[in-house]
Protein backbone atom coordinates (compact mmCIF):
# COMPACT_ATOMS: atom_id res chain seq x y z
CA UNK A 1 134.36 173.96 64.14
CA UNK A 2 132.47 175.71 61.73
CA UNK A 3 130.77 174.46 58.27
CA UNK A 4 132.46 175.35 54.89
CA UNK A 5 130.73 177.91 53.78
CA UNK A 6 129.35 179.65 49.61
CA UNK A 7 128.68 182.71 49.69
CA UNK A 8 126.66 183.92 46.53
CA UNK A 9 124.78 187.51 45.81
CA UNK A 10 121.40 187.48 44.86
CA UNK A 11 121.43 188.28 41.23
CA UNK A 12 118.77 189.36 38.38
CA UNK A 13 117.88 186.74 36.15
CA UNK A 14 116.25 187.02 32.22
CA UNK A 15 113.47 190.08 31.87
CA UNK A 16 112.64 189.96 35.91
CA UNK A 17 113.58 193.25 37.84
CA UNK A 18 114.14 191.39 41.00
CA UNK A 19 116.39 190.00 42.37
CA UNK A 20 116.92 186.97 43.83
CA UNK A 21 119.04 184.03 45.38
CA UNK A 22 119.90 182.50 42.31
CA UNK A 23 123.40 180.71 42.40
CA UNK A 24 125.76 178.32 39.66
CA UNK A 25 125.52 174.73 40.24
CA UNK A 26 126.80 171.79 38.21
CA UNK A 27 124.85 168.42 37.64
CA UNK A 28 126.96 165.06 36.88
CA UNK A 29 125.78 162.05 35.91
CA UNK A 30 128.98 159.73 35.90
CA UNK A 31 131.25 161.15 33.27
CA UNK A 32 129.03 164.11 32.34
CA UNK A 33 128.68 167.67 33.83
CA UNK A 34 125.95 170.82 32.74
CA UNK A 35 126.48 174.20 34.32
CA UNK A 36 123.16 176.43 34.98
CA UNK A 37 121.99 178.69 37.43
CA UNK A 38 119.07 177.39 40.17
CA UNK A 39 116.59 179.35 42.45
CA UNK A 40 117.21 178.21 45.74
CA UNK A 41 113.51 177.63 46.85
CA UNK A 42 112.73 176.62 50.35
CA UNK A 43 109.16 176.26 49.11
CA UNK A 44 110.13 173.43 45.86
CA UNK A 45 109.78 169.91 47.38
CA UNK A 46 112.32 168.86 45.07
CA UNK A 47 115.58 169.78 42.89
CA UNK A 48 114.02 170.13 39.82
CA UNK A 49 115.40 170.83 36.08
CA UNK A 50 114.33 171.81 32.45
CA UNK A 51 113.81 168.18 30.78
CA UNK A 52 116.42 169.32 28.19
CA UNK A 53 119.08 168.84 30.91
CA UNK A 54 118.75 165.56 31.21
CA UNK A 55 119.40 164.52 27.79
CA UNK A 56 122.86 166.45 27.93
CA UNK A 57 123.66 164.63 31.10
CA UNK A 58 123.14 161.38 28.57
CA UNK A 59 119.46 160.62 30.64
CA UNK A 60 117.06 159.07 28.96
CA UNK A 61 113.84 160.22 30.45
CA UNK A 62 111.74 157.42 29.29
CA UNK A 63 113.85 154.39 31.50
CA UNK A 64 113.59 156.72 34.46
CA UNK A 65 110.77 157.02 37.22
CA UNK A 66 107.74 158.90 36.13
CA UNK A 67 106.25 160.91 38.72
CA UNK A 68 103.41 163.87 38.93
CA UNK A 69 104.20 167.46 40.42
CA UNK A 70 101.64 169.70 41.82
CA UNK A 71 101.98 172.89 42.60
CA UNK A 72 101.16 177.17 42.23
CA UNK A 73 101.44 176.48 38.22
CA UNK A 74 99.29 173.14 38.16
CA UNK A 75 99.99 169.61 37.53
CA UNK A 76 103.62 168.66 35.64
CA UNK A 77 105.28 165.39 34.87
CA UNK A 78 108.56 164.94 36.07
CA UNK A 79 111.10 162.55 35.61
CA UNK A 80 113.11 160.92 38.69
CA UNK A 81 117.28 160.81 37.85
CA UNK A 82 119.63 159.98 40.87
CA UNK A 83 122.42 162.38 40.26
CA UNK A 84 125.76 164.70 41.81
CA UNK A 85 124.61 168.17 41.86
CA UNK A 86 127.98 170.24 42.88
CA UNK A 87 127.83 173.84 44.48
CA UNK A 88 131.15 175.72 43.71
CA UNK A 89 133.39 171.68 44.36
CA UNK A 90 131.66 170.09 46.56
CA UNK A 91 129.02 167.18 45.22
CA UNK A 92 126.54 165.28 47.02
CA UNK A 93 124.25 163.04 45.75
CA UNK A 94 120.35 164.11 45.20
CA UNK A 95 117.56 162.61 43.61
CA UNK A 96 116.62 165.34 40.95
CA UNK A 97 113.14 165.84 38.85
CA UNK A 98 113.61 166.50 35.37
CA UNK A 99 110.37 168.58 33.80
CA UNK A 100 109.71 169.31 30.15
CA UNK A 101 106.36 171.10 31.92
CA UNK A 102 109.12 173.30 33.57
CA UNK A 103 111.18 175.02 31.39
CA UNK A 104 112.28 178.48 32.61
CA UNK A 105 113.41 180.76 29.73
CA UNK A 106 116.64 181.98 31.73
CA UNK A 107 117.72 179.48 34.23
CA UNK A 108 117.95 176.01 34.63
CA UNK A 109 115.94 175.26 37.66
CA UNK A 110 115.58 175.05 41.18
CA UNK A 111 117.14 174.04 44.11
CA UNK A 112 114.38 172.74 46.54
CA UNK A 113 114.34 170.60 50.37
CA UNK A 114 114.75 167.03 49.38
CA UNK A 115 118.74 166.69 49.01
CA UNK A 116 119.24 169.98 48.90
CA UNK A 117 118.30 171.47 51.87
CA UNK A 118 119.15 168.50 54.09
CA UNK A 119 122.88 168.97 52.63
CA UNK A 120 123.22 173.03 53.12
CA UNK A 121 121.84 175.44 56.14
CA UNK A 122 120.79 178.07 53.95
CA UNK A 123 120.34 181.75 55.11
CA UNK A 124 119.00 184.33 53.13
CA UNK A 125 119.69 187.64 53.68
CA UNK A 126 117.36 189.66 51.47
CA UNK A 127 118.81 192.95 53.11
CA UNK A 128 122.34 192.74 51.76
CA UNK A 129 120.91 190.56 48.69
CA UNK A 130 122.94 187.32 49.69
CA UNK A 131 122.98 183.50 50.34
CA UNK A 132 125.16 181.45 52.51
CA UNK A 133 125.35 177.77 52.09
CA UNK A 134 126.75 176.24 54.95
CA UNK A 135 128.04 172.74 53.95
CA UNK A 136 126.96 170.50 56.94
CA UNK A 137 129.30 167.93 55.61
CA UNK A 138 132.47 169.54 55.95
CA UNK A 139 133.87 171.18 59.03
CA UNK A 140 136.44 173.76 58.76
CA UNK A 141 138.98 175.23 61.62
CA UNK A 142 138.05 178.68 62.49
C-alpha cells in the first residue's frame, strides 16, 4: 500500500523572485499551536525556527538546551524544544531549534533531516514547481 501523501506547489516567499518548496506547517507544544510557512531544506541539519516562535508556543528559551549552529551564515545559538510539528493533520514529534540568530523576514523557518526527513520521503520536482511528502507512517489503500 502506498504512503499518505501532501502535495504542496512551490511558492514565492517575501521580496525573493524564486520560487521555492516552501509549505504551511503547525508547531504544538501541548495545548498551543503557531501556523508559519518552512523551507523544506534537505541541506538544514535540523527543524529550525525564529526564536519568537517559541515564546508563543509558551517556551521559555532560557530552561531549554542551549546548543551552537554552524553553517553558510556563521555561528548561531539555538535553543533545543521537543515539540509536534503537524503537516496539513498529521503530527509527529521532532526535536526543533529555536534561533533568535535566525529570523527570516517572511517565513518562519525551515524544515531540515533530523525528524523531519526521517518522517516524510520528500521529492522535489523543480520542473512542475512541487513537493510531495510521503508520510512513511501511514499507509493508504490504492
Amino acid at each position: 500500500m502506498p504512503y499518505l501523501k501532501h502535495t504542496f506547489p512551490y511558492r514565492v516567499v517575501g521580496s525573493s523572485q524564486f520560487v521555492r518548496p516552501f509549505i504551511p506547517l503547525t508547531l504544538k507544544h501541548h495545548e498551543k499551536t503557531v501556523r508559519t510557512l518552512a523551507l523544506v531544506d534537505s541541506g538544514a541539519d535540523f527543524c529550525m525556527f525564529d526564536g519568537e516562535l517559541a515564546s508563543l508556543l509558551g517556551l521559555d528559551v532560557r530552561t531549554l538546551e542551549h546548543i551552537t549552529l554552524g553553517g553558510i551564515a556563521g555561528e548561531a545559538r539555538g535553543y533545543v524544544a521537543h515539540l509536534q510539528i503537524g503537516v496539513e493533520d498529521a503530527f509527529t514529534p521532532v526535536p526543533v531549534v529555536f534561533s533568535f540568530d535566525f529570523s527570516p523576514d517572511d517565513f518562519g523557518g525551515l524544515a531540515g533531516q533530523i525528524g523531519f526527513f526521517d518522517t516524510y520521503i520528500v521529492e522535489f520536482d523543480r520542473t512542475i514547481k512541487r513537493i510531495t511528502l510521503s508520510d512513511r507512517r501511514i499507509r493508504v489503500k490504492g
